[in-house]
Protein backbone atom coordinates (compact mmCIF):
# COMPACT_ATOMS: atom_id res chain seq x y z
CA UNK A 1 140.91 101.18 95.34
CA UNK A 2 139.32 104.50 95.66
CA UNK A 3 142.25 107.01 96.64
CA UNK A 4 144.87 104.70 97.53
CA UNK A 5 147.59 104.37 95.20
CA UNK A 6 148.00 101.42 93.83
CA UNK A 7 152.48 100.65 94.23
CA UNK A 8 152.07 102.10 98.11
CA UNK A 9 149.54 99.76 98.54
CA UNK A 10 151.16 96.64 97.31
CA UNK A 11 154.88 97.41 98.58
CA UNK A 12 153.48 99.09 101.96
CA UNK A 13 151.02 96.89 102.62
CA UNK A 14 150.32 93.28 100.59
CA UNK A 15 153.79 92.13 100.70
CA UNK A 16 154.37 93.05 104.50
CA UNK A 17 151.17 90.91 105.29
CA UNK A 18 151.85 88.24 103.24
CA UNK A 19 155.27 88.66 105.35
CA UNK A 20 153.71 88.79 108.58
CA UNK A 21 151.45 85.25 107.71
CA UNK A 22 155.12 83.71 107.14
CA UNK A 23 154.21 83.81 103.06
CA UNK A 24 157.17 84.29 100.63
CA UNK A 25 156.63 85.52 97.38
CA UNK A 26 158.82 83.94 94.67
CA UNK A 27 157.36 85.77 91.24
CA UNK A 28 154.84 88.39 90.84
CA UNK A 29 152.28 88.22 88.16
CA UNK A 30 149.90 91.07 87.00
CA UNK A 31 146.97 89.23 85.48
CA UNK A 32 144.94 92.43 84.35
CA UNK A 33 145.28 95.82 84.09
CA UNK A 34 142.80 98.48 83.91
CA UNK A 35 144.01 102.28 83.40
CA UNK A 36 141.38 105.28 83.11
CA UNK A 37 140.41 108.94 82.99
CA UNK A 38 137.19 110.92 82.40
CA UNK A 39 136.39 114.01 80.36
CA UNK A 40 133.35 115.91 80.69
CA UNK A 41 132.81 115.42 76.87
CA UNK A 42 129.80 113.60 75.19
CA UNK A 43 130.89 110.02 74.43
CA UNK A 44 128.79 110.99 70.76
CA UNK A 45 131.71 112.87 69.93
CA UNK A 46 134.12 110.59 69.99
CA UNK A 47 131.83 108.57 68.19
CA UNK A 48 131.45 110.47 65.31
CA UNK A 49 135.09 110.90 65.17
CA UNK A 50 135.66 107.04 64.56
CA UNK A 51 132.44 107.05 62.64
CA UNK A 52 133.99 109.50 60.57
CA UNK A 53 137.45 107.36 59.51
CA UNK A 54 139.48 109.76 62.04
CA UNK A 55 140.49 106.60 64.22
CA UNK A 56 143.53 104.58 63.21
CA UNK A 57 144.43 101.57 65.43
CA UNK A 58 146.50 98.73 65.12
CA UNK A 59 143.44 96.05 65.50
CA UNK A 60 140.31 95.51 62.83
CA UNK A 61 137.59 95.07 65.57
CA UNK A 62 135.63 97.81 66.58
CA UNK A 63 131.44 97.79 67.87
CA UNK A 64 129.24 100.44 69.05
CA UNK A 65 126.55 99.61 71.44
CA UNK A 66 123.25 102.17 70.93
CA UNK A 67 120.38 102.81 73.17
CA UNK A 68 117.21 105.10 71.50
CA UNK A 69 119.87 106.07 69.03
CA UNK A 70 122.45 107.09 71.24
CA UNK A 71 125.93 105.75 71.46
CA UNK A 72 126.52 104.85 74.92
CA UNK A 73 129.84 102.61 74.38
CA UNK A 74 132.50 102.04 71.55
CA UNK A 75 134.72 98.84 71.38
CA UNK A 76 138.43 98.93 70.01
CA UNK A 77 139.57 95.22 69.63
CA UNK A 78 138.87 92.23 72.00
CA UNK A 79 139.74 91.50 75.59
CA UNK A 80 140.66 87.91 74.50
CA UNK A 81 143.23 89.59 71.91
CA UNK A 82 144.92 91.23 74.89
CA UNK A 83 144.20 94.65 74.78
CA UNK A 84 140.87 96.26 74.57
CA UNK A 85 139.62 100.36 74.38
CA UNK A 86 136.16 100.70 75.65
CA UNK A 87 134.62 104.44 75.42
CA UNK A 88 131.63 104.77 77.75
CA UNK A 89 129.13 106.82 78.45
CA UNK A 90 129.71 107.12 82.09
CA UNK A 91 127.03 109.94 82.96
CA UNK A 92 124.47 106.57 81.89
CA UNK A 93 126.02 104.73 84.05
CA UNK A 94 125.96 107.32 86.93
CA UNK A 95 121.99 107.37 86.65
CA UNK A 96 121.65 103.67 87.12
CA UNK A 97 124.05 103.31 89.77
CA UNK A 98 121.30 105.95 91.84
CA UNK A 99 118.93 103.24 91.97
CA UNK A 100 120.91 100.11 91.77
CA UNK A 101 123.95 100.76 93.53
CA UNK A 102 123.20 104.57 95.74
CA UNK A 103 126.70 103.64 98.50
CA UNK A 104 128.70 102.93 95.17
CA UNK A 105 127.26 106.13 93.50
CA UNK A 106 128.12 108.09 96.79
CA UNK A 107 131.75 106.98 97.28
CA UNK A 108 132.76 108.02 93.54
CA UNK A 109 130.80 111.47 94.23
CA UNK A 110 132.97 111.51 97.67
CA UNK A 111 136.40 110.79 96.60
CA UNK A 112 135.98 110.67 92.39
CA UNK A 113 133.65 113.04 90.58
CA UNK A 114 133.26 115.55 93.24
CA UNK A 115 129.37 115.97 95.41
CA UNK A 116 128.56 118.89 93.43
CA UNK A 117 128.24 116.65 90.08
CA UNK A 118 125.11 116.72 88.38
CA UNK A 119 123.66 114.23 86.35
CA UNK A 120 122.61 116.60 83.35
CA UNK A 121 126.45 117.05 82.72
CA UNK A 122 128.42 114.98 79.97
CA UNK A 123 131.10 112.22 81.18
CA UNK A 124 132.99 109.66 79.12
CA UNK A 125 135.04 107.40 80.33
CA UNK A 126 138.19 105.99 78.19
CA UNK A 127 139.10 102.75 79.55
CA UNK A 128 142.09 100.00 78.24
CA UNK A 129 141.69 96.78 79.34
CA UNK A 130 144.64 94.83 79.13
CA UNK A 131 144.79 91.07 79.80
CA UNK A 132 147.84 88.69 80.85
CA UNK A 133 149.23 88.08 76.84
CA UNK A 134 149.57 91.85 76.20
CA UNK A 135 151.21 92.40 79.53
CA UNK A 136 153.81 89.71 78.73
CA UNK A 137 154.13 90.86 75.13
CA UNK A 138 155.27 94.10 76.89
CA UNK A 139 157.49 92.70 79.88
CA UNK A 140 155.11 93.90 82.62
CA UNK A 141 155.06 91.10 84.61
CA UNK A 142 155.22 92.23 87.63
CA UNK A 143 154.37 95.30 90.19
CA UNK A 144 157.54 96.95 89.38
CA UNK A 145 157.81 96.58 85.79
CA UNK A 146 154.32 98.44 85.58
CA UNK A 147 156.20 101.09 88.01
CA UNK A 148 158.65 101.28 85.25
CA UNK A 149 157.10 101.64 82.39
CA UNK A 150 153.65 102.81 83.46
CA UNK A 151 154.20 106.66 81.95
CA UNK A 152 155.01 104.77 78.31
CA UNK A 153 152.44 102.66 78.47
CA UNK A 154 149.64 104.70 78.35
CA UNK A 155 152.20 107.54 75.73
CA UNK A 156 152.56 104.01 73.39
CA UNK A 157 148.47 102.88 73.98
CA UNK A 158 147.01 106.51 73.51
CA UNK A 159 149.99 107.17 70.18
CA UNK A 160 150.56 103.83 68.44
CA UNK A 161 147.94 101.45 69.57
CA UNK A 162 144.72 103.75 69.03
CA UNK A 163 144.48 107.33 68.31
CA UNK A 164 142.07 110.18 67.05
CA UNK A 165 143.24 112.60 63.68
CA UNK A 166 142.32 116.34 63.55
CA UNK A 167 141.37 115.57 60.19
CA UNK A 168 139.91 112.08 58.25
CA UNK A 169 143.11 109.43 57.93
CA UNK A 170 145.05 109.46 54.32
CA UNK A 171 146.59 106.67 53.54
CA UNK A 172 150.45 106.51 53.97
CA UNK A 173 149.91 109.96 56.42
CA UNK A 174 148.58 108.58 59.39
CA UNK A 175 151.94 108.77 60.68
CA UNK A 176 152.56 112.08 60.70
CA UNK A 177 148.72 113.61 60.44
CA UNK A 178 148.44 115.69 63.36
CA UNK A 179 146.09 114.74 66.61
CA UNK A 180 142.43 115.89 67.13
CA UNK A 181 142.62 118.06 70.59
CA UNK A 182 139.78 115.93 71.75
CA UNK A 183 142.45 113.20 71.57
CA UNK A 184 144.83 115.52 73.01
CA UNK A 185 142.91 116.22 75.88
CA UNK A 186 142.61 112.22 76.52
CA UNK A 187 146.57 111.89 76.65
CA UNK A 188 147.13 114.80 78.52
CA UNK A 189 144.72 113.20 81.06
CA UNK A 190 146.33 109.70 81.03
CA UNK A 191 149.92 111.71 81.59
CA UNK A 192 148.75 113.22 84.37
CA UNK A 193 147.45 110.29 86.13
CA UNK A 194 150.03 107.58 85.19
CA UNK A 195 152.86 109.79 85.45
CA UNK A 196 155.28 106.88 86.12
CA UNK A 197 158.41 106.00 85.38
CA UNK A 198 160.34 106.13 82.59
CA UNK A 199 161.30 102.72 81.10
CA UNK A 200 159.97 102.44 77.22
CA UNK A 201 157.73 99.86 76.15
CA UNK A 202 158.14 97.41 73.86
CA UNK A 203 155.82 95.00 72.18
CA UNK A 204 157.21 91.40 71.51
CA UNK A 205 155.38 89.21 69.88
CA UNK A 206 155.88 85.98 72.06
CA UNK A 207 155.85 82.25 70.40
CA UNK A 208 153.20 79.96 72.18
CA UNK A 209 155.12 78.06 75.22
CA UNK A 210 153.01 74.95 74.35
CA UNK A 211 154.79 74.80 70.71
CA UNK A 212 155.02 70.97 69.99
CA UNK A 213 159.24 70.49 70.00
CA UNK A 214 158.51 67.75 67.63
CA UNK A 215 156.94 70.04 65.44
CA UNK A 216 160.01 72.04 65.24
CA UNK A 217 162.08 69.19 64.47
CA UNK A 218 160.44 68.46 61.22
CA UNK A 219 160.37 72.01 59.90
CA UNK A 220 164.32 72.54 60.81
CA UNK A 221 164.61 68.75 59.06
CA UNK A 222 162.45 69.85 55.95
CA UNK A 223 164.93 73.47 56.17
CA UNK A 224 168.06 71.38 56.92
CA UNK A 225 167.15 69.22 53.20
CA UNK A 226 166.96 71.70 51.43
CA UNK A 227 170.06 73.14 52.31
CA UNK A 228 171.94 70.51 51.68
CA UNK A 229 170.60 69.97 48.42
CA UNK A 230 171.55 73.18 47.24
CA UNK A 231 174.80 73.19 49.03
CA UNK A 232 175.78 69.95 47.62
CA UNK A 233 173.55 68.11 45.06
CA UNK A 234 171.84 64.84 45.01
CA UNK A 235 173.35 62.40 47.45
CA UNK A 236 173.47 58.48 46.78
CA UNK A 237 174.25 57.04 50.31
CA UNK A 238 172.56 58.13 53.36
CA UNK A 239 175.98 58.31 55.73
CA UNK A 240 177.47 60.49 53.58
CA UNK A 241 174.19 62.55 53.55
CA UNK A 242 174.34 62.54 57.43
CA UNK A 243 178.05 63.74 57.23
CA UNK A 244 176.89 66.40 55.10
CA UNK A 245 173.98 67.45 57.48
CA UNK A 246 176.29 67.20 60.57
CA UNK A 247 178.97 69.61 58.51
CA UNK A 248 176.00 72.44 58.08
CA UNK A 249 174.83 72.32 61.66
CA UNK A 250 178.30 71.96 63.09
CA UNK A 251 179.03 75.29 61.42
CA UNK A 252 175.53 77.15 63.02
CA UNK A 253 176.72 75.76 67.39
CA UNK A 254 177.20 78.82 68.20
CA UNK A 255 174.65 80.66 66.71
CA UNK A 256 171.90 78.08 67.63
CA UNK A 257 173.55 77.94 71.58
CA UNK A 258 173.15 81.35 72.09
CA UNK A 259 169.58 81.49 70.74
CA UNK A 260 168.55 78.39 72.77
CA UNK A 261 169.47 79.66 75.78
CA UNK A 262 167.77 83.03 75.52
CA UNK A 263 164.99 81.22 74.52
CA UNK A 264 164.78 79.30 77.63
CA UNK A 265 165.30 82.18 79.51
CA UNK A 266 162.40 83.64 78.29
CA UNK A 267 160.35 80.08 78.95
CA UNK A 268 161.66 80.74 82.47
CA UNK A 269 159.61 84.15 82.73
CA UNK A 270 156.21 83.12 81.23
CA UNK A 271 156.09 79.54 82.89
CA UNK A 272 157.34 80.59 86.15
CA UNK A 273 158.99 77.52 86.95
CA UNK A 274 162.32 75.86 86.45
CA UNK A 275 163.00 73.79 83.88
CA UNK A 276 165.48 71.18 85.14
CA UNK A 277 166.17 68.95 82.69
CA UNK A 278 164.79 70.67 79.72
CA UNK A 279 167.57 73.81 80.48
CA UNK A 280 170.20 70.89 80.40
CA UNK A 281 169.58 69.96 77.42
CA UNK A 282 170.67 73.27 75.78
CA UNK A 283 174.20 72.28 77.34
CA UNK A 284 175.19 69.10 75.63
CA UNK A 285 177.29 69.37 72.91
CA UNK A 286 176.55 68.29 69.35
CA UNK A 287 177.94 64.74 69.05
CA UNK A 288 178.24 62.67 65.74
């Protein structure tokens, strides 16, 4: 979507044709999202930065792919994790792109780079890739949550998800070391072109919807035990054991209600159905 911006696009024109073909959309789902800028920088120097223990990022997994000794592209975590940095040399690119793809090269000269680029200039792209688990870890679900939050996104991805130190990382400083302007550069580029909205992102880790209930059971049954053991000793006969059990949860309704039902809510949002029966369930009262 060369030029075109991507919220006029879907409010002023997807949802009005899926309108016009008598289409009703119930939920919106953003399955990926891809947000980038370009410097005019050699991708070798950010290299050597991360080379050089400057990076610090919240994942482990990093790779650098070479050609004739030259870094062309550097890896920050995995796409199937959810999020993933990828710093490319894009001039590379560029020169294949002349032979393989010359109406692709021509429209990014048009209407990206500029038709007075040259080839013997430095370009690196820095690219996050972010898949469907990170986007519901952050709420962005849908086109207007992105709309939202799209200015924090990129402040929290480019601040507290990866970032590049002026000087080597010390450990227990990295929070307050100050940023390499290289780095600097990079998130004054990403402000500039995702300048929306001003919702902060958070990250929520979110339990797997296709957690076994049963499962559950027995670990709040092996928690349950225990409690009553230390609450009340060794019991001889199982009814007055089950009285005993019934007493602690009676006392922890309310607390469990409440979390049950915000729980479901939340089911709601990443299953994108109704749950029926399973939300009425949350309603019945305890019963001895």
């Amino acid at each position: 979507m060369i030029q075109r911006d991507l919220f006029d696009l879907h409010f002023n024109f997807v949802l009005p044709f899926l309108a016009s073909l008598g289409l009703q959309v119930s939920a919106e789902k953003i399955s990926r999202l891809d947000g980038q800028v370009m410097l005019d920088v050699p991708t070798g120097d950010f290299v050597a930065l991360c080379d050089h223990d400057h990076a610090v990022t919240r994942v482990r997994t990093t790779a650098v792919h070479r050609k004739s000794g030259k870094a062309q592209t550097y890896y920050v975590g995995t796409e199937e994790a959810g999020i993933r940095l990828c710093l490319y040399d894009k001039a590379a690119e560029l020169k294949k792109m002349a032979v393989s793809d010359p109406a692709k090269l021509e429209l990014m000269l048009k209407y990206c780079l500029g038709e007075n680029y040259t080839f013997d200039k430095p370009l690196t792209r820095i690219e996050f890739r972010m898949r469907r688990s990170a986007l519901k870890e952050l709420e962005i679900n849908s086109v207007q949550d992105l709309m939202e939050r799209e200015k924090s996104l990129f402040d929290w991805l480019t601040k507290h998800w990866f970032r590049l130190l002026a000087e080597p990382k010390v450990r227990g400083h990295e929070n307050t070391a100050a940023l390499h302007p290289l780095w600097e550069q990079v998130r004054s580029a990403f402000a500039k072109w995702f300048p929306g909205g001003e919702r902060v992102v958070e990250r929520h880790k979110i339990e797997p919807v296709s957690c076994d209930p049963s499962a559950l059971e027995k670990q709040a049954a092996g928690c349950l035990a225990r409690s009553v053991a230390l609450r009340f000793g060794k019991q001889k006969d199982e009814r007055r054991f089950a009285e005993l059990v019934y007493e602690v949860v009676g006392s922890l309704v309310e607390l469990m209600f409440g979390k049950a039902n915000s729980y479901a809510e939340r089911l709601l949002v990443l299953r994108g159905i109704l749950l029926g029966k399973e939300l009425e369930a949350f309603h019945h009262p305890l019963r001895r």
